[in-house]
N, C-alpha and C. Protein backbone atom coordinates (compact mmCIF):
# COMPACT_ATOMS: atom_id res chain seq x y z
N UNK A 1 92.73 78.01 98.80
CA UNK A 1 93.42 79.27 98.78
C UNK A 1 94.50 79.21 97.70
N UNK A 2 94.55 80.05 97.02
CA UNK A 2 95.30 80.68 95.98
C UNK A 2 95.85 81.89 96.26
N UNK A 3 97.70 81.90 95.74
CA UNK A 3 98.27 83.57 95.96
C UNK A 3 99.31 83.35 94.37
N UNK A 4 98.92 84.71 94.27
CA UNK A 4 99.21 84.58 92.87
C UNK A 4 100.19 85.92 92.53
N UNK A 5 100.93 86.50 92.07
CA UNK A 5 101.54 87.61 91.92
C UNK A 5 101.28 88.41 90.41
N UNK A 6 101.07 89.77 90.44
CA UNK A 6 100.58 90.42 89.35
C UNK A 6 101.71 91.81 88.95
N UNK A 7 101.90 92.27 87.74
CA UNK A 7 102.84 93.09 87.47
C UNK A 7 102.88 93.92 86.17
N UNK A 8 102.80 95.21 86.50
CA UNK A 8 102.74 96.01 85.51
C UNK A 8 103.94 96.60 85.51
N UNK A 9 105.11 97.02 84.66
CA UNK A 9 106.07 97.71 84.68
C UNK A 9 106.90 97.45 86.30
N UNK A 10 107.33 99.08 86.80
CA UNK A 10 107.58 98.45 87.74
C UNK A 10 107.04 98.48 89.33
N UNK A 11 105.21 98.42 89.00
CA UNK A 11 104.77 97.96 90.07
C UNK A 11 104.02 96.45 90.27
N UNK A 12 104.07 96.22 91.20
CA UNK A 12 103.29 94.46 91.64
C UNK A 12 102.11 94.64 92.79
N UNK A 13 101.54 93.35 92.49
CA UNK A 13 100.99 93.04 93.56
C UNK A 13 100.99 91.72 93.95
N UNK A 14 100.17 91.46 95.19
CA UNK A 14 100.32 90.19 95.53
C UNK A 14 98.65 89.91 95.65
N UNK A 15 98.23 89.07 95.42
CA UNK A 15 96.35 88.32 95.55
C UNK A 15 96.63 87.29 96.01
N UNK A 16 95.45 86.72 97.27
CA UNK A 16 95.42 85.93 97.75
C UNK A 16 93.97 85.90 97.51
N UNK A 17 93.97 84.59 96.53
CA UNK A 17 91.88 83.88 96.58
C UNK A 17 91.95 82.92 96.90
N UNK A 18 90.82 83.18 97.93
CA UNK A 18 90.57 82.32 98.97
C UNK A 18 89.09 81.07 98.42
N UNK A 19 88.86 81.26 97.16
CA UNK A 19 88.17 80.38 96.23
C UNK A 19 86.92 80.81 97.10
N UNK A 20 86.65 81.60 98.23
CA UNK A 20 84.95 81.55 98.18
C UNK A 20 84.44 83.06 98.20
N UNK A 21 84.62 83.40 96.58
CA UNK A 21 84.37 84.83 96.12
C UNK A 21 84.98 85.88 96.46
N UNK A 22 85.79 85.91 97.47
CA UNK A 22 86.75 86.89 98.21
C UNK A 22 88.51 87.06 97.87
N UNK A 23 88.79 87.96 97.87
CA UNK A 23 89.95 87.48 97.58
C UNK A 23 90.90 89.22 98.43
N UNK A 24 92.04 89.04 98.79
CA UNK A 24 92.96 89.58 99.34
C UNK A 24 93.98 90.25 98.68
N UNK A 25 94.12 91.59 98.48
CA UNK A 25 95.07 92.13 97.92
C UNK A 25 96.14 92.67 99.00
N UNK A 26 97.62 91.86 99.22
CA UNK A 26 98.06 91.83 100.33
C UNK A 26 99.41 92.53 100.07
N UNK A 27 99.39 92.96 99.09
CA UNK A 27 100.67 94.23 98.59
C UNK A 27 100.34 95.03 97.25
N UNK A 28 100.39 96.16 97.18
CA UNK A 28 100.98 96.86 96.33
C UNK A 28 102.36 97.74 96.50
N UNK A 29 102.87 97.67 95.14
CA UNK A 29 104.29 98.34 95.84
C UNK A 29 104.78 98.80 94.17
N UNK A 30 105.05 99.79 94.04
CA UNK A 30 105.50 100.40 92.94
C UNK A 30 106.93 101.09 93.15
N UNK A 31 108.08 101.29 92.10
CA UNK A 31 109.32 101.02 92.52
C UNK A 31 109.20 102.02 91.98
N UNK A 32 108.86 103.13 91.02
CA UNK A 32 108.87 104.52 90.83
C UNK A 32 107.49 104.87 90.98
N UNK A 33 107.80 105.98 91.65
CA UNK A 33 106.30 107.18 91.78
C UNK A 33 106.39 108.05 91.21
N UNK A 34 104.61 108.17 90.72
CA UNK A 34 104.39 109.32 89.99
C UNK A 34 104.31 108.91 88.35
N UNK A 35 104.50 107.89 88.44
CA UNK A 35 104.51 107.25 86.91
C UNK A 35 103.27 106.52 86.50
N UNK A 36 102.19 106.49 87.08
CA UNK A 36 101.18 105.54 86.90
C UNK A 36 101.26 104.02 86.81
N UNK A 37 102.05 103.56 87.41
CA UNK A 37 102.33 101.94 87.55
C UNK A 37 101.56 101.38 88.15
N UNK A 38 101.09 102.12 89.30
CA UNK A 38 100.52 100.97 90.35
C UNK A 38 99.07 101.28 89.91
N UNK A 39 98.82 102.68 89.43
CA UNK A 39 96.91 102.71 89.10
C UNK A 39 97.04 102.18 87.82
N UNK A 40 97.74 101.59 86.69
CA UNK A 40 97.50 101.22 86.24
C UNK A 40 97.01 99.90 86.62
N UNK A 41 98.00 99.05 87.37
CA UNK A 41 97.84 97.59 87.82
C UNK A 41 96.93 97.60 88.70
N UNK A 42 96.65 98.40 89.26
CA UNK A 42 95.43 98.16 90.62
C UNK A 42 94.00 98.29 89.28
N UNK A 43 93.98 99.62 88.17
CA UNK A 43 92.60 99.23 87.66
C UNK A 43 92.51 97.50 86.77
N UNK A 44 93.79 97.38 86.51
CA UNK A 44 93.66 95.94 86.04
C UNK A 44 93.14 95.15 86.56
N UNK A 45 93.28 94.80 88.27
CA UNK A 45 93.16 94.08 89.55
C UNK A 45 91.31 94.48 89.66
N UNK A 46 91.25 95.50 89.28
CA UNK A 46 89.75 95.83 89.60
C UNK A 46 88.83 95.24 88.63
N UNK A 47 89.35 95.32 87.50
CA UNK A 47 88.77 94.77 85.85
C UNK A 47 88.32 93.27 85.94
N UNK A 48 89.89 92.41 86.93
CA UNK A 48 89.71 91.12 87.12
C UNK A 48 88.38 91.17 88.10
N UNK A 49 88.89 91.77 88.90
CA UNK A 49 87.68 91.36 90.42
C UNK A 49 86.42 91.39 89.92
N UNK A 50 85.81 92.25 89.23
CA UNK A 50 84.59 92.38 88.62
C UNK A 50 84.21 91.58 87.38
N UNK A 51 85.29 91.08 86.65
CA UNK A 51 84.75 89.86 85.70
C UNK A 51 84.65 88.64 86.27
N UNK A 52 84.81 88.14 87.70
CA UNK A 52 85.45 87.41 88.01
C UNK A 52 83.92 86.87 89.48
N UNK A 53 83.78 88.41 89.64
CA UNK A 53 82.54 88.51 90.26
C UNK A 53 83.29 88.31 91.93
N UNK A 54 84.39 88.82 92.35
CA UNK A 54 85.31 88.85 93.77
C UNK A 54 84.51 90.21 94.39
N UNK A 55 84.85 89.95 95.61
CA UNK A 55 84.89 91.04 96.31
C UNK A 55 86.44 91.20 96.96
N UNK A 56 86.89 92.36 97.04
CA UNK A 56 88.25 92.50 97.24
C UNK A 56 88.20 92.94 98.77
N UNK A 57 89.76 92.64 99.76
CA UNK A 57 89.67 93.27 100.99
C UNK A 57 91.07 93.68 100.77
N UNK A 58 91.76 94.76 101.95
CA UNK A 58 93.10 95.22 101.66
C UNK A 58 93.17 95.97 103.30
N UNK A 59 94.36 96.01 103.97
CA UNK A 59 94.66 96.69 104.70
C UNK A 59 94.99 97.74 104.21
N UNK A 60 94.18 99.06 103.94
CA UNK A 60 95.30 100.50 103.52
C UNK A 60 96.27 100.97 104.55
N UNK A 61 97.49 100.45 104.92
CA UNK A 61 98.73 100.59 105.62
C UNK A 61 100.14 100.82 104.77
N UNK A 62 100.52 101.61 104.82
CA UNK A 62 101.79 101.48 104.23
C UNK A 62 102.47 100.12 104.59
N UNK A 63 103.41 99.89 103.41
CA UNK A 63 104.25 98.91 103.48
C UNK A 63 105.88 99.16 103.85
N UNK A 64 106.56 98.66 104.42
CA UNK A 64 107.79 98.73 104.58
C UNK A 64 108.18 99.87 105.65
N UNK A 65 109.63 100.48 105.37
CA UNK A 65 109.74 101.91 106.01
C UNK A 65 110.28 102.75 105.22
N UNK A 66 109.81 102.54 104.04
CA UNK A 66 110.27 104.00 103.40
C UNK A 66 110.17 105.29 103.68
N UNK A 67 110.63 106.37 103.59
CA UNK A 67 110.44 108.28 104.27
C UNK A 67 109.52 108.43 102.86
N UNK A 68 109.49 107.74 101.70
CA UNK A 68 108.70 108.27 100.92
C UNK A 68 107.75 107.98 100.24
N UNK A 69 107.39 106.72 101.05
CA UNK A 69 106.28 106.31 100.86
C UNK A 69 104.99 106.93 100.92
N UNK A 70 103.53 106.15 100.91
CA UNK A 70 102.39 106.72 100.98
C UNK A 70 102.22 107.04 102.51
N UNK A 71 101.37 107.94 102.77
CA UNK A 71 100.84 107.44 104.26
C UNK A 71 99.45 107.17 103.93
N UNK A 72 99.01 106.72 105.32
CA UNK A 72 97.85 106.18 105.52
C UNK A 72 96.74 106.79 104.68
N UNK A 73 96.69 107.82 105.10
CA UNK A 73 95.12 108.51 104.59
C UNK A 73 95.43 108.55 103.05
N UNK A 74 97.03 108.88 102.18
CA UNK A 74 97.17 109.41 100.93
C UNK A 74 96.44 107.55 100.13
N UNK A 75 97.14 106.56 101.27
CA UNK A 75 96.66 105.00 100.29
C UNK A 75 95.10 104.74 100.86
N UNK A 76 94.51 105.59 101.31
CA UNK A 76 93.25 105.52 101.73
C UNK A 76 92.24 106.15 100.18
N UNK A 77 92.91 107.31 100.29
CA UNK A 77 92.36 108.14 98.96
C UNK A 77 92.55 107.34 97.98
N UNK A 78 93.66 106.81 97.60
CA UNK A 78 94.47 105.92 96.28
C UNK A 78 93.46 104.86 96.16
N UNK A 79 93.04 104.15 97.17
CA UNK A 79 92.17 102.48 96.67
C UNK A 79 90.40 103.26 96.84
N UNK A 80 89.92 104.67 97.42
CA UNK A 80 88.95 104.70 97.21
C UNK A 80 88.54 105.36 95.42
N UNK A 81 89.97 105.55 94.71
CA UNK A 81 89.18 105.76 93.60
C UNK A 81 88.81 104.22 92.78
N UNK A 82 89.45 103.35 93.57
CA UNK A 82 88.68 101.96 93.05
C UNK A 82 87.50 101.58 93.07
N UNK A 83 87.02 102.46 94.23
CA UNK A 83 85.36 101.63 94.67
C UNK A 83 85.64 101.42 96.19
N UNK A 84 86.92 101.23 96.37
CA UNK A 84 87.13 100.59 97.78
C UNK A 84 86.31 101.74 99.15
N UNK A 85 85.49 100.89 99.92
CA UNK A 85 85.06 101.24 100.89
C UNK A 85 85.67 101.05 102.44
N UNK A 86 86.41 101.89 103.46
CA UNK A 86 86.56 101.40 104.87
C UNK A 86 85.60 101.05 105.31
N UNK A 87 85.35 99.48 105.98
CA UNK A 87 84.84 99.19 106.73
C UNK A 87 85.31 98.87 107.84
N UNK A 88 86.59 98.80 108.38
CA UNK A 88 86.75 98.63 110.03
C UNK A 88 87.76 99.51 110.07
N UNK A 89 88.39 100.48 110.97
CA UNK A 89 89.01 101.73 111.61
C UNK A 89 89.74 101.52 112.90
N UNK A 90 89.58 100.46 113.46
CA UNK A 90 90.13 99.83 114.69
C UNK A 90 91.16 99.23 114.64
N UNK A 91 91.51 98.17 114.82
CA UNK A 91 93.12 97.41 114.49
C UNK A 91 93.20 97.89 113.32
N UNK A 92 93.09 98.09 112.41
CA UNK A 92 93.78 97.94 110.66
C UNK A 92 92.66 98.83 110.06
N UNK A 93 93.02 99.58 108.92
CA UNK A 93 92.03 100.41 108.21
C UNK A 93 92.13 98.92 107.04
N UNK A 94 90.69 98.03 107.19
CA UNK A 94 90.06 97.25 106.55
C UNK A 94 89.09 97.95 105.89
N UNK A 95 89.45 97.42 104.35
CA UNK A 95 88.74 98.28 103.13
C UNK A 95 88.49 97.11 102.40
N UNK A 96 87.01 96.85 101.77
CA UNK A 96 86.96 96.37 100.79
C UNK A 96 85.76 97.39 99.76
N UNK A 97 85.90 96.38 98.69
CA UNK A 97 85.23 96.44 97.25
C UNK A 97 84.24 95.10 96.94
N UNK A 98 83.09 95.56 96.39
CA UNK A 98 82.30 94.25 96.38
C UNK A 98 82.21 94.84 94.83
N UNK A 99 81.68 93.55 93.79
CA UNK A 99 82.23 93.22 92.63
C UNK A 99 81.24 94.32 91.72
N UNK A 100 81.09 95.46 91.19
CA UNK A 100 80.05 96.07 90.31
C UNK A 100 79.17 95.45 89.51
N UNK A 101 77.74 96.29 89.78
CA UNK A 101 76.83 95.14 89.21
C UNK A 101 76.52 95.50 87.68
């Protein structure tokens, strides 16, 4: 296992690879909205995953308690223009992406 931190302007993320093709995107967090920070860095994150041949997983949950943050369904919409698919709806909206062929 590998966690590694990634950063465009002023949004980040956090990856966790787990070295067997999978890997964990366990934050995004962008410090201004509306600026394209974080879709920039998330298509970066996507660019890697697919040269890289990953499949990605992510809780779409907001982070923290911000009043102005995303909600659920808006970071639901946000990672499905990645590719990202929900697959579990029960404890945690579990979403992944498997690598484009």
């Amino acid at each position: 296992m590998h966690t590694s931190s990634h950063w465009y302007k002023t949004a980040s993320c956090r990856l966790v690879d787990w070295e067997d093709g999978r890997v964990t995107l366990s934050s995004l967090h962008s410090e201004e909205r509306n600026q394209g920070h974080a879709t920039v860095l998330m298509q970066q994150m996507v660019d890697y995953f697919d040269n890289q041949n990953l499949t990605a997983l992510l809780d779409a949950k907001p982070y923290g308690k911000r009043k102005d943050g995303l909600s659920t369904a808006q970071l639901i919409t946000f990672y499905e223009k990645f590719g990202f698919k929900t697959v579990d709806n029960v404890k945690m909206v579990l979403m992944e992406r498997v690598p484009s062929q």
